[in-house]
C-alpha atoms as a PDB file:
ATOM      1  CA  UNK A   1      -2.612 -19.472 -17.591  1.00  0.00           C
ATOM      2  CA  UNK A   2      -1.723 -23.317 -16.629  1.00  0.00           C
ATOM      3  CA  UNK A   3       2.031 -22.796 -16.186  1.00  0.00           C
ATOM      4  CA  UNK A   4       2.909 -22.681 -12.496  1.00  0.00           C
ATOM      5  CA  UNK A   5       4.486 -19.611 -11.481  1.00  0.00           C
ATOM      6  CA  UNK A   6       8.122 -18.600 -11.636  1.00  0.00           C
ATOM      7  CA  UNK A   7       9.584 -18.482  -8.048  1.00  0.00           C
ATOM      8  CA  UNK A   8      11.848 -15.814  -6.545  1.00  0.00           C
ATOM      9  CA  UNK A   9      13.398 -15.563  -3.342  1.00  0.00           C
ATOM     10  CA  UNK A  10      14.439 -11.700  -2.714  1.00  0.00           C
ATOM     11  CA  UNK A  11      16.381 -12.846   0.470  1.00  0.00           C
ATOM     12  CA  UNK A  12      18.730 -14.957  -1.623  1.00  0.00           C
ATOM     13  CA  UNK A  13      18.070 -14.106  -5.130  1.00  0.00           C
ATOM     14  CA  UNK A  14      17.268 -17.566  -6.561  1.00  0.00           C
ATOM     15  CA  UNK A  15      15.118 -17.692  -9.723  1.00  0.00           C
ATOM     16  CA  UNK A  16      13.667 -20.947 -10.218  1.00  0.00           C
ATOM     17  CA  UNK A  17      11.329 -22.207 -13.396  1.00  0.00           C
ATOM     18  CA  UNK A  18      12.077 -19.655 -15.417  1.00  0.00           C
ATOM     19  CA  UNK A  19      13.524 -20.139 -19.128  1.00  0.00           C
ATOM     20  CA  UNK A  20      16.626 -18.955 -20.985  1.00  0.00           C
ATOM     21  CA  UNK A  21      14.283 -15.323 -21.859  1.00  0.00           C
ATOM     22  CA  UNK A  22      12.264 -15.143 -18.670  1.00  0.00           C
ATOM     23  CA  UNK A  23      15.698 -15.009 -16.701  1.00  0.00           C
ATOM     24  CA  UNK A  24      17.270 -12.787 -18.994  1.00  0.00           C
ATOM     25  CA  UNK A  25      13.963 -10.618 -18.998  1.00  0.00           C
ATOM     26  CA  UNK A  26      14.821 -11.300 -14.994  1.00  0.00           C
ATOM     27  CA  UNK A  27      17.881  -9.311 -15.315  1.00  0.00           C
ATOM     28  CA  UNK A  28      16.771  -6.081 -17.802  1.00  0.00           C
ATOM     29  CA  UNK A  29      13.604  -5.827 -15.037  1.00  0.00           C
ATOM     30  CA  UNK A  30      16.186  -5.478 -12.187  1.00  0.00           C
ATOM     31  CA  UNK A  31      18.745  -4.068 -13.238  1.00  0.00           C
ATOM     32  CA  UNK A  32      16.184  -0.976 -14.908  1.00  0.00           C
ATOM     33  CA  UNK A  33      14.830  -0.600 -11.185  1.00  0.00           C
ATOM     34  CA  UNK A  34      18.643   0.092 -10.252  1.00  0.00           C
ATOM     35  CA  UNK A  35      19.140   2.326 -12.518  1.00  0.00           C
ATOM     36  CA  UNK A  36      15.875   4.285 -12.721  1.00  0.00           C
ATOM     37  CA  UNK A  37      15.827   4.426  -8.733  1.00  0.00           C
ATOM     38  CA  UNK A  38      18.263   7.500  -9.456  1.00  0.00           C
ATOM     39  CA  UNK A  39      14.881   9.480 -10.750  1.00  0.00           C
ATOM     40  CA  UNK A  40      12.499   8.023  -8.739  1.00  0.00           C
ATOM     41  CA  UNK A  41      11.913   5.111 -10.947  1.00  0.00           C
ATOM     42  CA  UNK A  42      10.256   7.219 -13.953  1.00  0.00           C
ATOM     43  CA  UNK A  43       9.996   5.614 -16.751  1.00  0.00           C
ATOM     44  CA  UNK A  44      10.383   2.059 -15.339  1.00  0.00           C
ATOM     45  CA  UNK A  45       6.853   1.152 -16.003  1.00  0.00           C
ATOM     46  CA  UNK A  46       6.135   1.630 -19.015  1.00  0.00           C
ATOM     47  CA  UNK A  47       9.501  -0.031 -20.594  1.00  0.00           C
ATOM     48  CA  UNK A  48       8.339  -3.171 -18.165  1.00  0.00           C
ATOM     49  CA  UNK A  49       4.688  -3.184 -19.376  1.00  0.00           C
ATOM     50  CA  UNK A  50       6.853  -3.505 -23.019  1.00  0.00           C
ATOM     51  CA  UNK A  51       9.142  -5.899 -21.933  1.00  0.00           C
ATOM     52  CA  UNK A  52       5.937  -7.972 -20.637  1.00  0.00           C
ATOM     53  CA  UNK A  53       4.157  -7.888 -24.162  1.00  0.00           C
ATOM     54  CA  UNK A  54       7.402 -10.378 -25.624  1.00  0.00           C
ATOM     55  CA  UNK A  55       7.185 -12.832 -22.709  1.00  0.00           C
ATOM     56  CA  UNK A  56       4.533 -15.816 -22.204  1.00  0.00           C
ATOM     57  CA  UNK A  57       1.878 -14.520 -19.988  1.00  0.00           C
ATOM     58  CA  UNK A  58       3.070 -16.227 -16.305  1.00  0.00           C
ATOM     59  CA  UNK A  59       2.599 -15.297 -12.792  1.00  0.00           C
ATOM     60  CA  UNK A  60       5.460 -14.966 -10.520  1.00  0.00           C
ATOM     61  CA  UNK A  61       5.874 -15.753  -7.234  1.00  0.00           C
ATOM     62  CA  UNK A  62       8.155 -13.470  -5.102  1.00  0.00           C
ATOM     63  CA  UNK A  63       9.115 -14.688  -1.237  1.00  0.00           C
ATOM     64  CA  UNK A  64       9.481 -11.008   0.578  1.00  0.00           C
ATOM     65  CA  UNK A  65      10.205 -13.065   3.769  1.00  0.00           C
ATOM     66  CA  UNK A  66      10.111 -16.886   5.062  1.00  0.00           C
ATOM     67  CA  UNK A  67       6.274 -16.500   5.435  1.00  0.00           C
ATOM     68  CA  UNK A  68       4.907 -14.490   2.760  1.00  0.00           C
ATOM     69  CA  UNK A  69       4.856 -14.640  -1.001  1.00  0.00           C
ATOM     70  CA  UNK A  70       3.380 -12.008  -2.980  1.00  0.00           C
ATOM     71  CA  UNK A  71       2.060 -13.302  -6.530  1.00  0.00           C
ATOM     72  CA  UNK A  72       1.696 -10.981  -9.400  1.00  0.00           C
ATOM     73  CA  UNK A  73       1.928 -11.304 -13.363  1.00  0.00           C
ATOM     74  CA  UNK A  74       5.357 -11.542 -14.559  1.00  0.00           C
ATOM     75  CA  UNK A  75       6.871  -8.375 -16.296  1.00  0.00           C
ATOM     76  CA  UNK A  76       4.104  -6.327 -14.623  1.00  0.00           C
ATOM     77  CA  UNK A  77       5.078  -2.565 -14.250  1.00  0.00           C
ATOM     78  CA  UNK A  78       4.380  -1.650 -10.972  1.00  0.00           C
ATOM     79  CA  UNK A  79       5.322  -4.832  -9.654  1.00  0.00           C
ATOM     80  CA  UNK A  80       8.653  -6.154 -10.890  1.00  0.00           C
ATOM     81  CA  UNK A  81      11.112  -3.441  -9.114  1.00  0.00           C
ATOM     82  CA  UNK A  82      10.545  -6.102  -5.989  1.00  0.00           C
ATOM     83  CA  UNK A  83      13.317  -8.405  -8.379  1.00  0.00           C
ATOM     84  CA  UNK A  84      15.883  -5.471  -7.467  1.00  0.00           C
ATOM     85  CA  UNK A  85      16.584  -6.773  -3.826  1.00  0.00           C
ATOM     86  CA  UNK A  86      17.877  -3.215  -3.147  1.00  0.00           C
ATOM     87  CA  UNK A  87      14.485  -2.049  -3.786  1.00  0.00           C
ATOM     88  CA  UNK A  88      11.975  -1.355  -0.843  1.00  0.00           C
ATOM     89  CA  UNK A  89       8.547  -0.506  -1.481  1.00  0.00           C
ATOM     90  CA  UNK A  90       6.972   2.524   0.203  1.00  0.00           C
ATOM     91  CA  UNK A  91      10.003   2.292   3.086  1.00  0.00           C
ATOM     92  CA  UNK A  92       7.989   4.657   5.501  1.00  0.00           C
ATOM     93  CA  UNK A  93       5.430   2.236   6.048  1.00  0.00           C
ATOM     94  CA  UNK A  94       7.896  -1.074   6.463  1.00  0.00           C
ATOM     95  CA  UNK A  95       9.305   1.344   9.235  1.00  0.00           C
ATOM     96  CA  UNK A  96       6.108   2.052  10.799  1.00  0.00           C
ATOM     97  CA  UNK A  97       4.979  -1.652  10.404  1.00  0.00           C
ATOM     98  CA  UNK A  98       8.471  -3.331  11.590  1.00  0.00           C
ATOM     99  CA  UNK A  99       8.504  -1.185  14.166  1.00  0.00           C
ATOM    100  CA  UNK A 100       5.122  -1.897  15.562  1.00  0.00           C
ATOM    101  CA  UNK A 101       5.753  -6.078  15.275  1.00  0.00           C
ATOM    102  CA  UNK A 102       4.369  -6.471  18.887  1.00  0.00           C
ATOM    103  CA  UNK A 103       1.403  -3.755  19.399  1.00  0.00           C
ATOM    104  CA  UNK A 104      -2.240  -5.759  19.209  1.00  0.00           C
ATOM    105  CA  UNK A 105      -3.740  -4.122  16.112  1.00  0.00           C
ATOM    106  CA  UNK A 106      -5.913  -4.725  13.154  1.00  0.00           C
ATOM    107  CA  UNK A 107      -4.638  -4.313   9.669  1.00  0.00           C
ATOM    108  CA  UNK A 108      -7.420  -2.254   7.586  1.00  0.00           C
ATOM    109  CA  UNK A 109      -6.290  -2.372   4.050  1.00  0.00           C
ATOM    110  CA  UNK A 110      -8.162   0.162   1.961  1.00  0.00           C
ATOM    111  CA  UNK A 111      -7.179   0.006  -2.244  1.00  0.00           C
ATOM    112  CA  UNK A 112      -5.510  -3.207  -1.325  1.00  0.00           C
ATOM    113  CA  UNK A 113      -4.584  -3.622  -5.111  1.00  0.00           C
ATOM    114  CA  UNK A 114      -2.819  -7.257  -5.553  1.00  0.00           C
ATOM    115  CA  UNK A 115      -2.343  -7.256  -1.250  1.00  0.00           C
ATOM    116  CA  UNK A 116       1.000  -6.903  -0.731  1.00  0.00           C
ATOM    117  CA  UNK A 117       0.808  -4.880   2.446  1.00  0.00           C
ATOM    118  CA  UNK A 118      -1.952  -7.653   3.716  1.00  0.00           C
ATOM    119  CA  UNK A 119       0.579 -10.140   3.131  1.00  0.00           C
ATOM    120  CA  UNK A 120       3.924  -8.947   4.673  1.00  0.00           C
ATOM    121  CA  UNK A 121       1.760  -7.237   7.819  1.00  0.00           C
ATOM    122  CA  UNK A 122       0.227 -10.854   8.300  1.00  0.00           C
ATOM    123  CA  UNK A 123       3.712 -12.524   7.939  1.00  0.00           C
ATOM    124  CA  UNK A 124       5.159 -13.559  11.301  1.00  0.00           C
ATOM    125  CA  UNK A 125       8.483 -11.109  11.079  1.00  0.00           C
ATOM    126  CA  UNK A 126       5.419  -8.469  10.860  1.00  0.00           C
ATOM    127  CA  UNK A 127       4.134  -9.637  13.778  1.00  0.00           C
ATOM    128  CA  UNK A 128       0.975 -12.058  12.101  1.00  0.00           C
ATOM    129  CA  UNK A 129      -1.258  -9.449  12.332  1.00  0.00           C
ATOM    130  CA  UNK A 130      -5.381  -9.479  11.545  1.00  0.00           C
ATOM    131  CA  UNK A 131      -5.612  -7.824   8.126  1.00  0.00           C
ATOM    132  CA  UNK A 132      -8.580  -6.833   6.050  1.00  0.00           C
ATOM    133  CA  UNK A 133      -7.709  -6.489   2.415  1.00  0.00           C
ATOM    134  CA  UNK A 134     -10.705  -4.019   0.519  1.00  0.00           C
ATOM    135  CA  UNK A 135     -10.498  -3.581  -3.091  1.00  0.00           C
ATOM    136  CA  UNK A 136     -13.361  -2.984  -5.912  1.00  0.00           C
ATOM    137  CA  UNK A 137     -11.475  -3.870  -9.033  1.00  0.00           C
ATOM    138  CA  UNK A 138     -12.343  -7.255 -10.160  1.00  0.00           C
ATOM    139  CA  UNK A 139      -9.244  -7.815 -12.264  1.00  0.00           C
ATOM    140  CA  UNK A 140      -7.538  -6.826  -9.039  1.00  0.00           C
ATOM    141  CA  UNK A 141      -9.559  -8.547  -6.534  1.00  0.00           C
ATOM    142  CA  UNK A 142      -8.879 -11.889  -8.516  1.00  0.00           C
ATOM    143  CA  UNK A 143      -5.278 -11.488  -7.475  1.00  0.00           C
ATOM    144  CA  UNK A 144      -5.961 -10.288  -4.235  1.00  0.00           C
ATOM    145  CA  UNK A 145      -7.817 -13.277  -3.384  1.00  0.00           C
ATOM    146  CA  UNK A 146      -4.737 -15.836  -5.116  1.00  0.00           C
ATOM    147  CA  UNK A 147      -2.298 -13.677  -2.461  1.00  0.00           C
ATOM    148  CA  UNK A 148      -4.604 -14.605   0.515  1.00  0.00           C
ATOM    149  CA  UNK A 149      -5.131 -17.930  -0.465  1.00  0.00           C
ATOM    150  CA  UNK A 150      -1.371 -18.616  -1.110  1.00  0.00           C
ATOM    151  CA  UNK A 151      -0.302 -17.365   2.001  1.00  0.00           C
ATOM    152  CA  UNK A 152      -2.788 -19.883   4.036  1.00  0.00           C
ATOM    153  CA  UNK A 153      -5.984 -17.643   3.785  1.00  0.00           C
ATOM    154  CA  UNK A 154      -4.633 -15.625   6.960  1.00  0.00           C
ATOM    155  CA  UNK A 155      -5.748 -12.203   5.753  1.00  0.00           C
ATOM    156  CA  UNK A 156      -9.431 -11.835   4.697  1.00  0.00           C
ATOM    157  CA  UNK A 157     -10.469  -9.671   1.081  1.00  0.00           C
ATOM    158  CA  UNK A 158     -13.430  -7.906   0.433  1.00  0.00           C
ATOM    159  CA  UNK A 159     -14.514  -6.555  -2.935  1.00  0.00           C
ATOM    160  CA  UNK A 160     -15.390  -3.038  -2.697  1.00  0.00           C
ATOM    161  CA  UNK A 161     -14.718   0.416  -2.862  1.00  0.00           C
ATOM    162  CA  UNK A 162     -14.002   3.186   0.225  1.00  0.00           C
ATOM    163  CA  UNK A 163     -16.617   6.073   0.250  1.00  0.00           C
ATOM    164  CA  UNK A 164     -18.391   8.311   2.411  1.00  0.00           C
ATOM    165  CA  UNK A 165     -21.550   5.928   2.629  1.00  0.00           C
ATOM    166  CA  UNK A 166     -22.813   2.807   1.237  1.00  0.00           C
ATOM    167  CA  UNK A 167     -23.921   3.164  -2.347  1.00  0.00           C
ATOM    168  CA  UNK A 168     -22.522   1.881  -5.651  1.00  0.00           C
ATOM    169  CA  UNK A 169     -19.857   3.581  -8.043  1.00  0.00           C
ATOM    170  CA  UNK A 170     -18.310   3.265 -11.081  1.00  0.00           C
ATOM    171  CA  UNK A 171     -14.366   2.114 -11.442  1.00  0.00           C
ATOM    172  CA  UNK A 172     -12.356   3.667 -13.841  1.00  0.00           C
ATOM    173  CA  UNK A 173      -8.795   3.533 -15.007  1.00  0.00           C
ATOM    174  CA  UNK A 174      -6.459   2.089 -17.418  1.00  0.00           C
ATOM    175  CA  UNK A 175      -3.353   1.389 -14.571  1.00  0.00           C
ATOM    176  CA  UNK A 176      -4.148  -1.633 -12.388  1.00  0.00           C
ATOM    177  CA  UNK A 177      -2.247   1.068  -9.462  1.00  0.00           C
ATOM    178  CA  UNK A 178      -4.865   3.527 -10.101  1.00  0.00           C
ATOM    179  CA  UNK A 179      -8.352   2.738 -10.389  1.00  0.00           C
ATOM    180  CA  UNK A 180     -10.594   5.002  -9.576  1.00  0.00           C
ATOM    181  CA  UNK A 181     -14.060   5.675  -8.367  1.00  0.00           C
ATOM    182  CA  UNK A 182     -13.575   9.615  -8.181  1.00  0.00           C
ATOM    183  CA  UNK A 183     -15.737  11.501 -10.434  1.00  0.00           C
ATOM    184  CA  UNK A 184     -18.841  10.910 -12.154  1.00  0.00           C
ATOM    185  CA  UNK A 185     -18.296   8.776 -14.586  1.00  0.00           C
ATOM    186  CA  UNK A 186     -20.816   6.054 -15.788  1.00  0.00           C
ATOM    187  CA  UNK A 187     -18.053   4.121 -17.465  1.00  0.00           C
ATOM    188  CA  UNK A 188     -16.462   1.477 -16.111  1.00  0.00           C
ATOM    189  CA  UNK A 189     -17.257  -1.212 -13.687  1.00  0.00           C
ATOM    190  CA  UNK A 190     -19.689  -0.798 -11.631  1.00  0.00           C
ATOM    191  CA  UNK A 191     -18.778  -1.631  -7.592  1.00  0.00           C
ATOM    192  CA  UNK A 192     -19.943  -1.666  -4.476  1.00  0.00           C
ATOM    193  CA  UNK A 193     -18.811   1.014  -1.975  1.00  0.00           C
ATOM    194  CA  UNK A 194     -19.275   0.527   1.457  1.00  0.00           C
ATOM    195  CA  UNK A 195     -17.889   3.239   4.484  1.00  0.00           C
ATOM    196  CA  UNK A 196     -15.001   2.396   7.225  1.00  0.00           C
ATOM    197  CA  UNK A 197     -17.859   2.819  10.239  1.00  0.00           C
ATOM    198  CA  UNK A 198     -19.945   0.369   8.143  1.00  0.00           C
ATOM    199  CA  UNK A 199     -17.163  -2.431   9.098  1.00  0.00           C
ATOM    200  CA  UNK A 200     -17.876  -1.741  12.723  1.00  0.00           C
ATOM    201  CA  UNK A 201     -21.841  -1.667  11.791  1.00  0.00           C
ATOM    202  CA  UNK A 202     -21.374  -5.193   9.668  1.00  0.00           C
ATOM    203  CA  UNK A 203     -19.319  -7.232  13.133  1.00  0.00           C
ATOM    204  CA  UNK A 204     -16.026  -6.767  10.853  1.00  0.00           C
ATOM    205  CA  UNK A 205     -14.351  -5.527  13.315  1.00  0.00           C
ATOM    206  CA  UNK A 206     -14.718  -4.063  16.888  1.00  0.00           C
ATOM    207  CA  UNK A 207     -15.523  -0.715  17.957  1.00  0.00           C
ATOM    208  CA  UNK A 208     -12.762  -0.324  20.091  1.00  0.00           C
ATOM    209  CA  UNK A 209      -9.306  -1.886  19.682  1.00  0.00           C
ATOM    210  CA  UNK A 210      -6.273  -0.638  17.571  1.00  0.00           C
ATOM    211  CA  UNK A 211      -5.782  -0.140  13.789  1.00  0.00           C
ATOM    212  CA  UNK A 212      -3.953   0.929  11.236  1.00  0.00           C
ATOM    213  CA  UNK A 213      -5.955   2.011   8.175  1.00  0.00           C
ATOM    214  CA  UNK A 214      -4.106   2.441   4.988  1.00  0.00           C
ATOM    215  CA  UNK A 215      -6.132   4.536   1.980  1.00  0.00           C
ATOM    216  CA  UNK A 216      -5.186   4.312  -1.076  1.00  0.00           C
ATOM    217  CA  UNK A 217      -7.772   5.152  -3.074  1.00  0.00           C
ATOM    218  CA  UNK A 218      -7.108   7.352  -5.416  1.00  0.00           C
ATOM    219  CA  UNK A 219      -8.909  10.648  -5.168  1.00  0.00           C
ATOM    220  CA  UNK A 220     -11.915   9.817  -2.694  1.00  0.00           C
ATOM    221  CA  UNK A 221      -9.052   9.609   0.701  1.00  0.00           C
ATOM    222  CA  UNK A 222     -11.850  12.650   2.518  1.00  0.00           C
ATOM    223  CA  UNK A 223     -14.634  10.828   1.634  1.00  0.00           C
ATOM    224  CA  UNK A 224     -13.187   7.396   3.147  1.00  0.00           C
ATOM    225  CA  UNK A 225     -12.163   9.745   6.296  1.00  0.00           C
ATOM    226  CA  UNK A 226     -15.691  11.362   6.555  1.00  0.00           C
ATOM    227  CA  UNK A 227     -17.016   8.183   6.326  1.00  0.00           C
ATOM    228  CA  UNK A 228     -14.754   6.488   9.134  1.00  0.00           C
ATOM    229  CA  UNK A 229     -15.574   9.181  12.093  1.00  0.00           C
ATOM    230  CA  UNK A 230     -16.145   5.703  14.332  1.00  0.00           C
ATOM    231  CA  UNK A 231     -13.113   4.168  13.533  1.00  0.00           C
ATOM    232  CA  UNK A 232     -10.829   6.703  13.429  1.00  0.00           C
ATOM    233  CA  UNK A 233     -12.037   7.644  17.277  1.00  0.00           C
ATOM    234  CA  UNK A 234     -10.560   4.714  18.295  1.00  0.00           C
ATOM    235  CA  UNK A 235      -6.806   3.758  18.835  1.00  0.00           C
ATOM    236  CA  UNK A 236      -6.400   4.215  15.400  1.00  0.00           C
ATOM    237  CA  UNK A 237      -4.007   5.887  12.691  1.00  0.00           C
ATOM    238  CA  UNK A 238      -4.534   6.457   8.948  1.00  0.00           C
ATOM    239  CA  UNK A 239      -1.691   5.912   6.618  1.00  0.00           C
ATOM    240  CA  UNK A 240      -2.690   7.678   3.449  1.00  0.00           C
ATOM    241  CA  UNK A 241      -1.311   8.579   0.164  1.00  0.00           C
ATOM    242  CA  UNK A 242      -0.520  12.251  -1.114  1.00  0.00           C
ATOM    243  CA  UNK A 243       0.215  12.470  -4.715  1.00  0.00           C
ATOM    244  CA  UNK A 244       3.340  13.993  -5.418  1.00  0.00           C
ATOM    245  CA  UNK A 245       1.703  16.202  -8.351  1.00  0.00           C
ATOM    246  CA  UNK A 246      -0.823  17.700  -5.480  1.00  0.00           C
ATOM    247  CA  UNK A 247       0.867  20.765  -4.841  1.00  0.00           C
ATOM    248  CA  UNK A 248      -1.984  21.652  -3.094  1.00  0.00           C
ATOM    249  CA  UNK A 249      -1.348  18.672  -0.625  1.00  0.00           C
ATOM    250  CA  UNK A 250      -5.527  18.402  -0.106  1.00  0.00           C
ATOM    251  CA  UNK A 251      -5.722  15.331   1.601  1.00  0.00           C
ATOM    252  CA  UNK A 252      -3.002  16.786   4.203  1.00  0.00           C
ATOM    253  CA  UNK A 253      -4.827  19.647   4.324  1.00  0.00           C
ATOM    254  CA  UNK A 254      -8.176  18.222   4.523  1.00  0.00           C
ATOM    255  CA  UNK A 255      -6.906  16.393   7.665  1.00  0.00           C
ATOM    256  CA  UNK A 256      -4.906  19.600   9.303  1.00  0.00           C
ATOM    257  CA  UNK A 257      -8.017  21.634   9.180  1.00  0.00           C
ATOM    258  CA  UNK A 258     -11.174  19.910   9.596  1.00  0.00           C
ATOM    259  CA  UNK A 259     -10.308  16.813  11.866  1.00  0.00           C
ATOM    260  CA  UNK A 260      -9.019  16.211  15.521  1.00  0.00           C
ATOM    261  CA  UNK A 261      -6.032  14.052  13.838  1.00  0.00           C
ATOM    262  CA  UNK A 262      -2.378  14.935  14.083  1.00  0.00           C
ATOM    263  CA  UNK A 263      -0.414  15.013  10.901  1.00  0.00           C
ATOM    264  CA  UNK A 264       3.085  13.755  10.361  1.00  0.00           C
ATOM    265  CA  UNK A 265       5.176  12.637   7.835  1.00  0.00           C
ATOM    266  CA  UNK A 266       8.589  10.494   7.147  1.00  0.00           C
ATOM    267  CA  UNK A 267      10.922  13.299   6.448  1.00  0.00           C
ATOM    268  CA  UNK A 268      13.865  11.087   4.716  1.00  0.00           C
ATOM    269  CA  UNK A 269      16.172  13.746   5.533  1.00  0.00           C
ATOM    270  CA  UNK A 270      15.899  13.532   9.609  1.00  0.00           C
ATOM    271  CA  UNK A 271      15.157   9.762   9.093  1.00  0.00           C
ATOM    272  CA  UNK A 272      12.146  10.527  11.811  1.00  0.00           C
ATOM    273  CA  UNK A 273       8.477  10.931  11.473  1.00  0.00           C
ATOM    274  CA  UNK A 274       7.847  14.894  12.204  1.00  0.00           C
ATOM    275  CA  UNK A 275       4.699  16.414  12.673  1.00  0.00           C
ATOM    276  CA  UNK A 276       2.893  18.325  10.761  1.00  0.00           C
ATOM    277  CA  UNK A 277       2.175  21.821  11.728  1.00  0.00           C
ATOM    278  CA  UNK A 278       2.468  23.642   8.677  1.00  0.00           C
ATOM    279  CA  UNK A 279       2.250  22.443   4.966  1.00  0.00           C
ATOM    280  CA  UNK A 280       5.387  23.685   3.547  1.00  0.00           C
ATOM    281  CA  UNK A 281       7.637  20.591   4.911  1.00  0.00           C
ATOM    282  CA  UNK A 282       5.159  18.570   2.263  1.00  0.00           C
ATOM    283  CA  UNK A 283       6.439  20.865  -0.985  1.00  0.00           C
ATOM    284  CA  UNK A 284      10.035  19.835   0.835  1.00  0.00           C
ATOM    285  CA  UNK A 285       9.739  15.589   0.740  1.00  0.00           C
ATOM    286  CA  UNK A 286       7.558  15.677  -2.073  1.00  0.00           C
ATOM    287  CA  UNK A 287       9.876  15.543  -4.402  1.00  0.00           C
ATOM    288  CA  UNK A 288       8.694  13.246  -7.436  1.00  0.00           C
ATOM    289  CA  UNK A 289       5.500  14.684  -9.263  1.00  0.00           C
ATOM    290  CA  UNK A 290       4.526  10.854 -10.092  1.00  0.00           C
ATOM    291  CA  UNK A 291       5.064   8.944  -7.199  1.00  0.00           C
ATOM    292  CA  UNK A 292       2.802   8.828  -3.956  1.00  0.00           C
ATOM    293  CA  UNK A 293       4.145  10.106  -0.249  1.00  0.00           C
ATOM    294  CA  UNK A 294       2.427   8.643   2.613  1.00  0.00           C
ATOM    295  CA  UNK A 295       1.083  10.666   5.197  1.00  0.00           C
ATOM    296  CA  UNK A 296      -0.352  10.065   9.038  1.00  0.00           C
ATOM    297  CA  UNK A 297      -3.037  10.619  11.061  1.00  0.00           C
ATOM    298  CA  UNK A 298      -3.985   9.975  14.268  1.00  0.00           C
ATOM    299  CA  UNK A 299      -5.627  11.868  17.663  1.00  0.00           C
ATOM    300  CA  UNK A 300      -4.517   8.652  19.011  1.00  0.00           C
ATOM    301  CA  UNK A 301      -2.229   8.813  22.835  1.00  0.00           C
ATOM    302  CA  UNK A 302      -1.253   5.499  22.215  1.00  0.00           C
ATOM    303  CA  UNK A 303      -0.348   5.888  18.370  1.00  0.00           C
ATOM    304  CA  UNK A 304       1.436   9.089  18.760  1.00  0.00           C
ATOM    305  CA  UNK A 305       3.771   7.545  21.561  1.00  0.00           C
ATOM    306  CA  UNK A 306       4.346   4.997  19.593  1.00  0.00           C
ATOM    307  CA  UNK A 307       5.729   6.915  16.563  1.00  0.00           C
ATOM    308  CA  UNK A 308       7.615   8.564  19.205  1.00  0.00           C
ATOM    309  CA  UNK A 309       8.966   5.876  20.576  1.00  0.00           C
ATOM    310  CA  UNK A 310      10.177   5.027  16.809  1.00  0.00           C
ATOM    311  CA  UNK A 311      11.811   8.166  16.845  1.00  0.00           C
ATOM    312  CA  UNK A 312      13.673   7.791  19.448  1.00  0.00           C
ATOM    313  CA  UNK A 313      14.784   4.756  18.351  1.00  0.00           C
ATOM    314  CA  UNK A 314      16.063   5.879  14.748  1.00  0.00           C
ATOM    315  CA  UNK A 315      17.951   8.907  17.170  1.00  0.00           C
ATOM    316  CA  UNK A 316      19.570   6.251  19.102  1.00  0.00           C
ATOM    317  CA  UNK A 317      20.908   4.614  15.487  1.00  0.00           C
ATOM    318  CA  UNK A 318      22.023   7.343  14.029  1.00  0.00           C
ATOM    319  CA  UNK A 319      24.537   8.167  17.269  1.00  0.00           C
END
């Protein structure tokens, strides 16, 4: 690469060391996240992963807050809606994580792609939590490690994947957001998978304490869960993706039915987090077949009083 990376501050908008095209590449990026926000950005990806083919190959460095920066190649798809400073990534989680700046908790990042969660939750406006960043892909892990090491080295990274047990798998994919190590193929790269109990079992972390665990791993989201049973006994809560195009909602279901977790979900609508007692609220809020809606779990006192606590205090706004 060699070049140093283009800088840009979301809090003020300042682009700094880009050229006459990077900038103006600056503006189509944003101002297609604006626009495509309408539909729930479809679309938006793929013309960025074109507009990226015509620039230089750069990395840019994007400050979410005075004390994190969040790296990632310039023009990347997933990436560059972050230069639209109306745009907020996965808002149900900043809630949760804003909202929970002073609890004592461990960050468990699971899928951490290029880290972006591990950086903002170890940021001090997050409250400089202790995050563990876990992802398999080496491509990804590469950046991963850059975003850690940029931001001081306060968050740690560990390359592998989520599963039931320890064992090995094979990666798969073509979408740096969507790896996967679900089903059988013998493709791909082949990585390590470790369980969430094995980081109590390896002096990772503590078996009792508070977490929050977010999965995002594509298709194996039981599996991690089966293979967490330690873990998730504690004071912990799961944040985990639902794909919008499950209209079966089996990872909500999967917790519902066959664990002691409670199950809620941001309901934009109410602008609260409401439990989950029936499916049918999840064919309401998932809207978009191609996005991902994060759900909750916890049979954690101490997280579900929190969430309620959150509620209240989104009630006491909206009066």
């Amino acid at each position: 690469m060699g070049h140093a990376p283009i800088q840009f501050d979301r809090a003020s908008g300042a682009l700094e060391g880009a050229n006459l095209w990077e900038r103006t590449a600056a503006l189509a990026l944003s101002t297609g996240s604006k626009i495509s926000s309408h539909f729930s950005h479809r679309g938006y990806n793929r013309c960025a992963n074109l507009l990226r083919l015509a620039l230089p190959e750069r990395d840019i460095a994007v400050r979410l807050n005075p004390d994190a920066v969040f790296e990632f190649p310039y023009g990347d798809g997933y990436w560059s809606k972050l230069l639209n400073r109306a745009y907020h990534y996965e808002d149900e989680l900043e809630l949760l994580f804003l909202g929970t700046v002073d609890v004592d908790y461990t960050f468990i990042d699971g899928g951490a792609n290029y880290g972006y969660w591990s950086v903002l939750v170890s940021s001090a406006p997050y409250g400089s939590h202790k995050a563990i960043a876990i992802e398999p892909s080496s491509a990804n892990f590469a950046k991963l490690a850059n975003n850690s090491k940029i931001n001081g080295g306060r968050f740690e990274v560990m390359k592998c994947a989520i599963g039931e047990r320890r064992g090995v798998a094979h990666l798969t994919g073509t979408k740096h957001e969507a790896f996967s190590i679900a089903g059988d193929s013998a493709g791909g790269e082949r990585v390590p998978v470790m369980a969430l109990d094995d980081l109590i079992d390896d002096g990772k972390v503590a078996a009792s304490g508070k977490y929050l665990i977010k999965l995002d791993v594509e298709g194996v989201e039981i599996e991690a869960i089966k293979g967490g049973a330690r873990l998730l006994a504690t004071d912990s809560m799961i944040l985990c993706e639902e794909h919008g195009q499950d209209r079966n909602h089996t990872v909500s279901r999967y917790i519902l039915d066959q664990t002691p977790m409670q199950l809620m979900v941001y309901d934009p609508a109410s602008g609260r987090f409401e439990t989950v007692t029936e499916l049918s609220i999840l064919d309401r809020i998932k809207v978009s077949a191609h996005v991902g809606y994060n759900v909750f779990g916890t049979a954690s006192a101490f997280w579900q009083n929190r969430v309620a606590a959150l509620n209240a205090s989104a009630a006491r706004r909206m009066q």
